[in-house]
C-alpha atoms as a PDB file:
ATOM      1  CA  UNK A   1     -26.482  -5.351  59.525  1.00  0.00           C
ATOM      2  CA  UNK A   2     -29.805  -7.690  59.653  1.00  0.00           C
ATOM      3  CA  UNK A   3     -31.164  -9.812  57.085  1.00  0.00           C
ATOM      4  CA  UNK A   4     -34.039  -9.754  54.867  1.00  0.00           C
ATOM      5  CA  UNK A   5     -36.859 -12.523  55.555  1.00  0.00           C
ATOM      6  CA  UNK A   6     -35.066 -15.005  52.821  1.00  0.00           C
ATOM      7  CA  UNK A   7     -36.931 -17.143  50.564  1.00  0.00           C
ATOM      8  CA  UNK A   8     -34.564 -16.233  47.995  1.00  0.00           C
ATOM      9  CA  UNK A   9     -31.674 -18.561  48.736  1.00  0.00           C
ATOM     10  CA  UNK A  10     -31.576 -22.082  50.507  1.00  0.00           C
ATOM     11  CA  UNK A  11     -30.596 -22.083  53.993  1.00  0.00           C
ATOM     12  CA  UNK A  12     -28.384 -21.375  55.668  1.00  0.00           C
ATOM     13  CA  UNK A  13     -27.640 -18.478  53.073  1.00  0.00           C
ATOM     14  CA  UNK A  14     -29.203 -15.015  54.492  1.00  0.00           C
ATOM     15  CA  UNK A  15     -30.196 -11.925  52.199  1.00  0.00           C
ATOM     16  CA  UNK A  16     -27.474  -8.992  52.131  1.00  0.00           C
ATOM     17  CA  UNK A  17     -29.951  -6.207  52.788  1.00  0.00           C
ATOM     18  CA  UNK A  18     -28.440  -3.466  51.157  1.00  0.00           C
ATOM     19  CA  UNK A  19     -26.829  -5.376  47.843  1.00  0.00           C
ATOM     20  CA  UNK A  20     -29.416  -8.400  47.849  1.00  0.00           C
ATOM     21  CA  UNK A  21     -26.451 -10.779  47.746  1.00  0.00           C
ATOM     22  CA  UNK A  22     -26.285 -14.089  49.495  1.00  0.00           C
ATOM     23  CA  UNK A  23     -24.182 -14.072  52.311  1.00  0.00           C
ATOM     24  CA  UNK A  24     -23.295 -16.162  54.988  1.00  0.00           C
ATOM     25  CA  UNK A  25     -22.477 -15.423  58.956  1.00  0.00           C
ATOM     26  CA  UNK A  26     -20.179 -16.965  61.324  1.00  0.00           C
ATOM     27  CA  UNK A  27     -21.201 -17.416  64.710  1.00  0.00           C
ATOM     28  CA  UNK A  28     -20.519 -16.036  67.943  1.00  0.00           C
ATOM     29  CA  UNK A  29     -17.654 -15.072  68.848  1.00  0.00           C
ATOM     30  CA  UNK A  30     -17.056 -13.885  65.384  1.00  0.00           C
ATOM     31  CA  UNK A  31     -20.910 -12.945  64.363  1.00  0.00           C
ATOM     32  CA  UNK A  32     -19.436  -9.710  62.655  1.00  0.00           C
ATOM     33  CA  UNK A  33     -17.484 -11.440  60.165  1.00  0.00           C
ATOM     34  CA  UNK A  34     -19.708 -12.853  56.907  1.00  0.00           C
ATOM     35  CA  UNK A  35     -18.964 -14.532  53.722  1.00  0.00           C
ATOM     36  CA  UNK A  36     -20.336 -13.254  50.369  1.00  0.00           C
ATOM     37  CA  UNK A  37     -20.091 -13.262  46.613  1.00  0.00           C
ATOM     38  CA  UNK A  38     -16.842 -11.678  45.053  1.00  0.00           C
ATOM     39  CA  UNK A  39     -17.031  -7.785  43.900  1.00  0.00           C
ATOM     40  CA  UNK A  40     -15.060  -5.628  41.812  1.00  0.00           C
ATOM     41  CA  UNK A  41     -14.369  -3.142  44.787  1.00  0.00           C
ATOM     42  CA  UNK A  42     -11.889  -6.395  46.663  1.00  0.00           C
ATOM     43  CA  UNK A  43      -9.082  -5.094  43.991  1.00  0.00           C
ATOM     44  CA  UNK A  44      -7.150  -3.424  46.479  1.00  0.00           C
ATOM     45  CA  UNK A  45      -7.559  -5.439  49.495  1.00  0.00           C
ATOM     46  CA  UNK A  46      -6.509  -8.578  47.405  1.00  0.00           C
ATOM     47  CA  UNK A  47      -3.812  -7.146  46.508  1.00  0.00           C
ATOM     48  CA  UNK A  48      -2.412  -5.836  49.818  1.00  0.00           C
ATOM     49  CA  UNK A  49      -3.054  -9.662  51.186  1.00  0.00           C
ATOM     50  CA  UNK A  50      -1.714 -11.646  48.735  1.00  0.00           C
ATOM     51  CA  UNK A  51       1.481  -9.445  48.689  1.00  0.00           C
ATOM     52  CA  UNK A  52       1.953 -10.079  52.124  1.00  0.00           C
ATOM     53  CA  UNK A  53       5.013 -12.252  52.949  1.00  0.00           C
ATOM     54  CA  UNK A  54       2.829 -14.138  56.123  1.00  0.00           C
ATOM     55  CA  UNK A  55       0.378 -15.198  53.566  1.00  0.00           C
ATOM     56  CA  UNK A  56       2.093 -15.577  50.319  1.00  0.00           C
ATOM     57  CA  UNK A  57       4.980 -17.909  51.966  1.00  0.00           C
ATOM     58  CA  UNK A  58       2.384 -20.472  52.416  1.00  0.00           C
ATOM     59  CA  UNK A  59       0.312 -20.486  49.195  1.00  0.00           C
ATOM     60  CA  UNK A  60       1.513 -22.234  45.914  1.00  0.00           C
ATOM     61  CA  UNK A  61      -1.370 -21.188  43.538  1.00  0.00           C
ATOM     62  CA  UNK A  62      -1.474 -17.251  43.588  1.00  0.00           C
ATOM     63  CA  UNK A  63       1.602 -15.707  41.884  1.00  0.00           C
ATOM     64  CA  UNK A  64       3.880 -13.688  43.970  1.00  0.00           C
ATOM     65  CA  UNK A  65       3.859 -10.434  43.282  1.00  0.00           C
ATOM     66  CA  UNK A  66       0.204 -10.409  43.033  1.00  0.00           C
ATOM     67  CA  UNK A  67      -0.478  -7.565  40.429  1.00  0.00           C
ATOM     68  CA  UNK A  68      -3.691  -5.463  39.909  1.00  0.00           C
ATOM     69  CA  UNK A  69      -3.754  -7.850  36.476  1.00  0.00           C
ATOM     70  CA  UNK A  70      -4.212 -10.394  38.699  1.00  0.00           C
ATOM     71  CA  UNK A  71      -6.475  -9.752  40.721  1.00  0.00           C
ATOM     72  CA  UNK A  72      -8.702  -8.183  37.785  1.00  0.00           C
ATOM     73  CA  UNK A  73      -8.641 -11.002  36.280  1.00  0.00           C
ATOM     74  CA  UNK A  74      -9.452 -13.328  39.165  1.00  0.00           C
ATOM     75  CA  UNK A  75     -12.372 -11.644  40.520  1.00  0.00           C
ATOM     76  CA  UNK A  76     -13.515 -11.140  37.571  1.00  0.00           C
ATOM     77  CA  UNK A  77     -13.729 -15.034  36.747  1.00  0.00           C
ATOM     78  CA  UNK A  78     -15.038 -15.564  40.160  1.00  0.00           C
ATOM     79  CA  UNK A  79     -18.571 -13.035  40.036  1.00  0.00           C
ATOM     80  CA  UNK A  80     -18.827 -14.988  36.716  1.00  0.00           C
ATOM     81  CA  UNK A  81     -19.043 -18.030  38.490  1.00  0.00           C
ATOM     82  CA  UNK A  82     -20.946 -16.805  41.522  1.00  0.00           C
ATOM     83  CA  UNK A  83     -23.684 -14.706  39.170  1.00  0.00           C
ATOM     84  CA  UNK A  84     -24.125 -18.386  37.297  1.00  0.00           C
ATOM     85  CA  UNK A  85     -25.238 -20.250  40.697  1.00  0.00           C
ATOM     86  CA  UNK A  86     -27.195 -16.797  42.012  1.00  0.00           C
ATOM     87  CA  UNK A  87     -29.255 -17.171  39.081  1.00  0.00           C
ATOM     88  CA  UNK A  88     -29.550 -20.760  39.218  1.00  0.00           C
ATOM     89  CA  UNK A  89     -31.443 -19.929  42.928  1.00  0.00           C
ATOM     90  CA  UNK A  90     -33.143 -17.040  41.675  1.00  0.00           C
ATOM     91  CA  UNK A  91     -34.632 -19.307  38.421  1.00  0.00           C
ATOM     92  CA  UNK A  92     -35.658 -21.881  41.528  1.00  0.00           C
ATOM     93  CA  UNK A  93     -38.275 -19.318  43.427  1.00  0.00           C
ATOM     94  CA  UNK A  94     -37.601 -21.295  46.501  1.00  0.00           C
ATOM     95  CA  UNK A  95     -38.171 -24.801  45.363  1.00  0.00           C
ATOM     96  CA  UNK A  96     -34.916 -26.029  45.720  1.00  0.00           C
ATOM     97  CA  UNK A  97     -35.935 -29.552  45.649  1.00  0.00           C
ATOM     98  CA  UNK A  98     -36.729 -29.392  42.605  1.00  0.00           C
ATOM     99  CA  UNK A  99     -33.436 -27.415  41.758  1.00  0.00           C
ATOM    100  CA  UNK A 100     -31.653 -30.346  43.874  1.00  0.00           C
ATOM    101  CA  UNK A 101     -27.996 -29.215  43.214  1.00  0.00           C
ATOM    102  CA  UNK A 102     -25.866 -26.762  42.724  1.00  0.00           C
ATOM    103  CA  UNK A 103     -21.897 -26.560  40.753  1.00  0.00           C
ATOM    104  CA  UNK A 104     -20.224 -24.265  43.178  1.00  0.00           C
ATOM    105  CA  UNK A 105     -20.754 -22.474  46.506  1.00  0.00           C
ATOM    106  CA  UNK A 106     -21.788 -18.300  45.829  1.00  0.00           C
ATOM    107  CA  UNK A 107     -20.059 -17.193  48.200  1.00  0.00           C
ATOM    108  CA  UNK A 108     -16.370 -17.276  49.017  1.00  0.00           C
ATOM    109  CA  UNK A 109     -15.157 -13.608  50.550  1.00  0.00           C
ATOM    110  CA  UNK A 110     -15.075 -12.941  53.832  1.00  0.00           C
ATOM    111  CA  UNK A 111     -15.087  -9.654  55.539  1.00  0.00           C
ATOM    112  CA  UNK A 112     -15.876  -7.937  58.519  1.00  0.00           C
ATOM    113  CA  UNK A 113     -18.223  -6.219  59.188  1.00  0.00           C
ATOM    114  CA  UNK A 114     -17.530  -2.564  61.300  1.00  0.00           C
ATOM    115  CA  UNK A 115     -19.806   0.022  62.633  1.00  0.00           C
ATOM    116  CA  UNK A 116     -21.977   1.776  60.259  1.00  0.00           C
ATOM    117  CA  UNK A 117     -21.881  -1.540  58.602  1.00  0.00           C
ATOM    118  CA  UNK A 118     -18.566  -0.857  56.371  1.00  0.00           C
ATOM    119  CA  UNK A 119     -17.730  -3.967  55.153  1.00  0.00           C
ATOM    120  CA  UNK A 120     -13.883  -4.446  54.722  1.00  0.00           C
ATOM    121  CA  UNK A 121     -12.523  -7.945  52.954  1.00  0.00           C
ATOM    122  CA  UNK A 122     -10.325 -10.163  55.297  1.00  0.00           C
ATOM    123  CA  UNK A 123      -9.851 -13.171  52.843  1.00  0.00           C
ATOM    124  CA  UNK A 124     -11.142 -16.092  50.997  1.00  0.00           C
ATOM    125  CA  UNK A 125     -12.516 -19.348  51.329  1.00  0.00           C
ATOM    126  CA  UNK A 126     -13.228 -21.547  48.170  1.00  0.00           C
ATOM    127  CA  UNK A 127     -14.671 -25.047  47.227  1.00  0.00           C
ATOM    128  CA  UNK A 128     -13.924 -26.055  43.960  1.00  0.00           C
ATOM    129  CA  UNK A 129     -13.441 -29.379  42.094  1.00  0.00           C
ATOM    130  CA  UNK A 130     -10.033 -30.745  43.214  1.00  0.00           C
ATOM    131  CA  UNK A 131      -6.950 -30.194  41.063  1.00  0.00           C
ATOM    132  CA  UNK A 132      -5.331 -33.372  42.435  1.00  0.00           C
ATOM    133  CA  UNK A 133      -2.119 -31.382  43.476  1.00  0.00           C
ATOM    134  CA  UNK A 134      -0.276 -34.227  45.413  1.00  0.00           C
ATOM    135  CA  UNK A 135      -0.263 -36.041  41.928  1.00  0.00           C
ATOM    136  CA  UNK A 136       3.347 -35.792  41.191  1.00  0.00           C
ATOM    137  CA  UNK A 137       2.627 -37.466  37.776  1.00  0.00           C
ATOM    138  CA  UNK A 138       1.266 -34.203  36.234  1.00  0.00           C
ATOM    139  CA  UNK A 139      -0.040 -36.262  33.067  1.00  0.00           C
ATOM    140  CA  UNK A 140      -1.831 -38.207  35.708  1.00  0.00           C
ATOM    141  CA  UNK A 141      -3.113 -35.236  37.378  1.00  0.00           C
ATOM    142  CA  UNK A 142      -4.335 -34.046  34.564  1.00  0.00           C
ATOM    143  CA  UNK A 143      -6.531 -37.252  33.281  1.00  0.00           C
ATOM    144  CA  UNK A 144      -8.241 -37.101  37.035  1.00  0.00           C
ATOM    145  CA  UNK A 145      -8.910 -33.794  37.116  1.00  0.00           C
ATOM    146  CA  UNK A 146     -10.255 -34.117  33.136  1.00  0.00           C
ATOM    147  CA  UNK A 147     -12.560 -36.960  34.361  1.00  0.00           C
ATOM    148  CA  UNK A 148     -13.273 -35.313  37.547  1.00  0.00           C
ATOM    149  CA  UNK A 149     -14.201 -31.931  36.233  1.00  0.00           C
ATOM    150  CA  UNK A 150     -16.547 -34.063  33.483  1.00  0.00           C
ATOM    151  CA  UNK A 151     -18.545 -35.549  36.398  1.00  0.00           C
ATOM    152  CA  UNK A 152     -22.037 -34.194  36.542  1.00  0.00           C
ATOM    153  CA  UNK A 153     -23.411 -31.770  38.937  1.00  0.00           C
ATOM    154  CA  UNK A 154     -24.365 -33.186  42.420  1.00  0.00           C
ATOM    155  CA  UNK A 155     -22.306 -36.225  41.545  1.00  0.00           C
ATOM    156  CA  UNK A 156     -21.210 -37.766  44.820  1.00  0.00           C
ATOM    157  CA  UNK A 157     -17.803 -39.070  43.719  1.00  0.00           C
ATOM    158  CA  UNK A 158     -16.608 -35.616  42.937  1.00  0.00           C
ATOM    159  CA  UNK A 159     -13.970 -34.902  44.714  1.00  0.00           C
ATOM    160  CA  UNK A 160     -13.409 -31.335  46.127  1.00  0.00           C
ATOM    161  CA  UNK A 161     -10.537 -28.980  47.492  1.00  0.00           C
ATOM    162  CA  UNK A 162     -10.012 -26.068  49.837  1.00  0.00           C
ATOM    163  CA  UNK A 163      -8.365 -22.908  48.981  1.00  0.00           C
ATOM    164  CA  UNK A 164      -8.220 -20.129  51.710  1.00  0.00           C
ATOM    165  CA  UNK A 165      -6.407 -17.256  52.954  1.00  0.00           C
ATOM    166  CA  UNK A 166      -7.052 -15.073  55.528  1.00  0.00           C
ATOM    167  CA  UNK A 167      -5.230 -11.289  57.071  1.00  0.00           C
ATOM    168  CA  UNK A 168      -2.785 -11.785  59.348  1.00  0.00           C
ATOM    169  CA  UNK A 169      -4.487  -9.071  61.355  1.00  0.00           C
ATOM    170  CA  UNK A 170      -6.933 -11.558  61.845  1.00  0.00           C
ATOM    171  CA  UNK A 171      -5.054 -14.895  62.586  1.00  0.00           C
ATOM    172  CA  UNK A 172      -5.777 -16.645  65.800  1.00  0.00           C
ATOM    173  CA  UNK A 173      -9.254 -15.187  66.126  1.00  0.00           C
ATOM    174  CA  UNK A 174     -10.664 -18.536  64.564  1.00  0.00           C
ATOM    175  CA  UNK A 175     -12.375 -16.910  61.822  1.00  0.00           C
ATOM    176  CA  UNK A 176     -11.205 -19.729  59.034  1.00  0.00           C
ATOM    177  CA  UNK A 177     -12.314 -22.482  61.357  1.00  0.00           C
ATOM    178  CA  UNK A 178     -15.613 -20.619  61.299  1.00  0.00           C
ATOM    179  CA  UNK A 179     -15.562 -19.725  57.860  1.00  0.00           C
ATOM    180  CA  UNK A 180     -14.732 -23.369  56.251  1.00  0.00           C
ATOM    181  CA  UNK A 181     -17.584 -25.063  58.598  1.00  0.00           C
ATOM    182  CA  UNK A 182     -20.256 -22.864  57.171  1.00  0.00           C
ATOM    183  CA  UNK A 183     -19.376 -23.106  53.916  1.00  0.00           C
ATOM    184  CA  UNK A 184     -19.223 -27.056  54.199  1.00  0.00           C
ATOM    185  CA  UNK A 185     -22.667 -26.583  55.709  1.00  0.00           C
ATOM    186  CA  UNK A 186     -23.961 -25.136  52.609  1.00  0.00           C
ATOM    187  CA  UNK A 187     -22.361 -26.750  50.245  1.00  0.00           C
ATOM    188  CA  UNK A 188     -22.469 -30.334  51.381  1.00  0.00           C
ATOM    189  CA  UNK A 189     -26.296 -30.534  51.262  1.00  0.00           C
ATOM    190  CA  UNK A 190     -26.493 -28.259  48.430  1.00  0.00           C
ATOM    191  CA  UNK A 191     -23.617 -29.820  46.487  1.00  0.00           C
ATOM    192  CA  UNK A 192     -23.731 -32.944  47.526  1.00  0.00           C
ATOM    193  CA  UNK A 193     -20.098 -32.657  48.765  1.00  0.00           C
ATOM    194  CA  UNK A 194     -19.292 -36.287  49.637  1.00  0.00           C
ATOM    195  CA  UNK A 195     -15.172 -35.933  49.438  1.00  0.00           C
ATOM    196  CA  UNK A 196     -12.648 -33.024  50.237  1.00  0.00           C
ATOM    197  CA  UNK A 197      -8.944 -33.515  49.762  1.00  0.00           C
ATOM    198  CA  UNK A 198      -6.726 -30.458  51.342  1.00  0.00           C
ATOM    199  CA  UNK A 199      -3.248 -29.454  51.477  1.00  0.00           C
ATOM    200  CA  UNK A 200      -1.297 -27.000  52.738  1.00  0.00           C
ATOM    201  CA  UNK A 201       2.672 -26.507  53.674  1.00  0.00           C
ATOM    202  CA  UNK A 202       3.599 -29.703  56.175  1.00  0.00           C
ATOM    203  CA  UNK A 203       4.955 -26.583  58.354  1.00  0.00           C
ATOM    204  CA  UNK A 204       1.887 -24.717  58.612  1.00  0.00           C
ATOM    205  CA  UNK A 205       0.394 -25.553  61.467  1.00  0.00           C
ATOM    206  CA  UNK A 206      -2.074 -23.158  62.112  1.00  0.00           C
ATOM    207  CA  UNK A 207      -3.612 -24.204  58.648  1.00  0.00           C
ATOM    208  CA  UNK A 208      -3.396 -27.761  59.237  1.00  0.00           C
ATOM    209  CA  UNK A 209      -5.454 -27.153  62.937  1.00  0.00           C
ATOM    210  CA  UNK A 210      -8.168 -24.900  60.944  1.00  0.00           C
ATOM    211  CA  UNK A 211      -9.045 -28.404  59.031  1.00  0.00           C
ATOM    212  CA  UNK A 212      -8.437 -30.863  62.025  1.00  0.00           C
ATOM    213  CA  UNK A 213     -11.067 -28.750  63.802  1.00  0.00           C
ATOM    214  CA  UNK A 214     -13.282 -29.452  61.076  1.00  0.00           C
ATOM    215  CA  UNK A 215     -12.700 -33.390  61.169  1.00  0.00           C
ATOM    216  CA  UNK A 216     -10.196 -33.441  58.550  1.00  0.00           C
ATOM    217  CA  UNK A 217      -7.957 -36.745  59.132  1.00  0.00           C
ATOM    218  CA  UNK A 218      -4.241 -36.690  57.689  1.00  0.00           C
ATOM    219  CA  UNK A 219      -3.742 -38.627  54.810  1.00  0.00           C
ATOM    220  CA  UNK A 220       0.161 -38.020  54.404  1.00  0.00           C
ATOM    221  CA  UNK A 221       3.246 -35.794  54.339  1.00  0.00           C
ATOM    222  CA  UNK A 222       5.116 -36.010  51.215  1.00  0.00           C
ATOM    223  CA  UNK A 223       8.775 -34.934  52.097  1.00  0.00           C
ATOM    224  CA  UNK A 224      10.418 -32.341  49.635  1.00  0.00           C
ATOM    225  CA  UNK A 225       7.291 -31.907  47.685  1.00  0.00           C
ATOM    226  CA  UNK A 226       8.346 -29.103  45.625  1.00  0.00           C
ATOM    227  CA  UNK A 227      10.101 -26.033  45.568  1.00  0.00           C
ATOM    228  CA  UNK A 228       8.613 -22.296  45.963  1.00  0.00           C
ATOM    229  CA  UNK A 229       8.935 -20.275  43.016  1.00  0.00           C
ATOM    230  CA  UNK A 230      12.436 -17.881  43.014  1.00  0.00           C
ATOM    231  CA  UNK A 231      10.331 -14.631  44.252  1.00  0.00           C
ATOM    232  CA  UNK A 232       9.473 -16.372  47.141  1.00  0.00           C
ATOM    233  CA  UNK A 233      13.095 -17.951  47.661  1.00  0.00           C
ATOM    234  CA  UNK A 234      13.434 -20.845  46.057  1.00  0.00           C
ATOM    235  CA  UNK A 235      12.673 -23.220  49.264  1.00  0.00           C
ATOM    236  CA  UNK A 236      12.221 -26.563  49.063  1.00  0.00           C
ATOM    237  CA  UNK A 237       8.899 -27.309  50.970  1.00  0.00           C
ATOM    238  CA  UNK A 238       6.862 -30.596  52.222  1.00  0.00           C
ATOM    239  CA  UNK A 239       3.482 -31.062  51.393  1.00  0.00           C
ATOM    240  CA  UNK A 240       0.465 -32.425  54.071  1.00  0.00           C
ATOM    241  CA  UNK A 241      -2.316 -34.102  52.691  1.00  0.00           C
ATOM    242  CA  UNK A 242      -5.627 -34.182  54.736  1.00  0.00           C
ATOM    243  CA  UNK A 243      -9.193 -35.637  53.707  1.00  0.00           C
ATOM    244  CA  UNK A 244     -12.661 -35.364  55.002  1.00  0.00           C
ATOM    245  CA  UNK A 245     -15.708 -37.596  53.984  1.00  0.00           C
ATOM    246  CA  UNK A 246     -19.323 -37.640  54.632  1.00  0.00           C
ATOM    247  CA  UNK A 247     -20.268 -39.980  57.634  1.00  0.00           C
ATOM    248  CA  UNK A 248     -21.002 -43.302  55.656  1.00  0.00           C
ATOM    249  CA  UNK A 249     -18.833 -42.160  52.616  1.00  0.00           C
ATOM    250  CA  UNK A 250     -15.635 -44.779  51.786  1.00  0.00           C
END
């Protein structure tokens, strides 16, 4: 699949050539996997990976089953969101300075990309405005994500989160590495993403190494964090805390 000439969309954001879409590409080794706005057709394949027991286990925001309803009415909130920032760049003509910044990233769904160019979705990868989850004070929580969520757009003291998942047929290829590092690329000059809290289960290795390679620090383990819903079996789990900031940034 290769790119229109793009003046459409501020780099490093490439023209889908068949759906006009931004998209984004990882780099070699994985060049065949991209990133690109949410569609109605990832239903299924949603579905199928959130129901998975290797993926499921270690999120705490999807619920588990993950119904169609869910999924519906997920995707359908994120092209919302996406369409609002595609027309943002569109309404720019390729002055982005002028545009200066952006609320969210456009593009959040990875897939791969086969021969004949069939594109099949693998996972996820979002940025969004954090929901202060190691607040264990939930009226607390609450009041900073209220103020936080108030801040203006390009604000540098907004602070940010991670939420990813990925197909276990594709764990250990170092796709999510990939994937987070150019979506921070895009959306820390075009966000002006100063600030990126991220958790994840304190047993999860693999996630925790997908953000150290990205020069995440760890902030701290809190011990018996919570516990996992009954579907999932009712464990008591540990939560790791880990934090990036922008060179100069305290």
């Amino acid at each position: 699949m290769a790119s229109t000439t793009n003046k459409r969309y501020p780099h490093p954001l490439q023209v889908h050539p068949k759906t006009g879409e931004p998209y984004l590409r990882l780099p070699a080794p994985n060049d065949n996997i991209i990133i690109t706005p949410s569609r109605v057709t990832d239903v299924d394949a949603t579905i199928a990976i959130l129901n998975d027991v290797r993926v499921a286990m270690n999120l705490s925001g999807p619920p588990y089953p993950y119904l169609h309803e869910h999924a519906v009415s997920w995707i359908d909130m994120q092209i919302a969101e996406q369409r609002k920032v595609i027309e943002e760049m569109d309404r720019a003509a390729g002055d982005f300075e002028q545009t200066k910044y952006f609320e969210n990233c456009p593009v959040q769904c990875i897939r791969e990309v086969k021969e004949g160019d069939e594109e099949v979705f693998i996972g996820n990868v979002k940025i969004s405005r954090s929901n202060f989850l190691p607040v264990r004070d939930k009226e607390e929580a609450n009041r900073l994500q209220k103020e936080n969520s108030a801040r203006p757009v390009g604000d540098p003291d907004i602070e940010w989160f991670f939420g990813d998942y990925l197909a276990p047929s594709h764990h250990g290829k170092g796709i999510m590495s990939a994937a987070i590092k150019a979506v921070m690329d895009w959306a820390v000059p075009m966000m002006n993403v100063h600030h990126i809290n991220v958790t994840a289960n304190a047993d999860n290795a693999a996630s925790l190494r997908v953000f150290e390679k990205n020069g995440y620090t760890h902030l701290e383990t809190i011990e018996d964090f919570g516990k996992q819903v009954e579907s999932k079996g009712g464990r008591t789990y540990s939560l790791a805390v880990m934090e990036w900031r922008k060179e100069g940034k305290e």
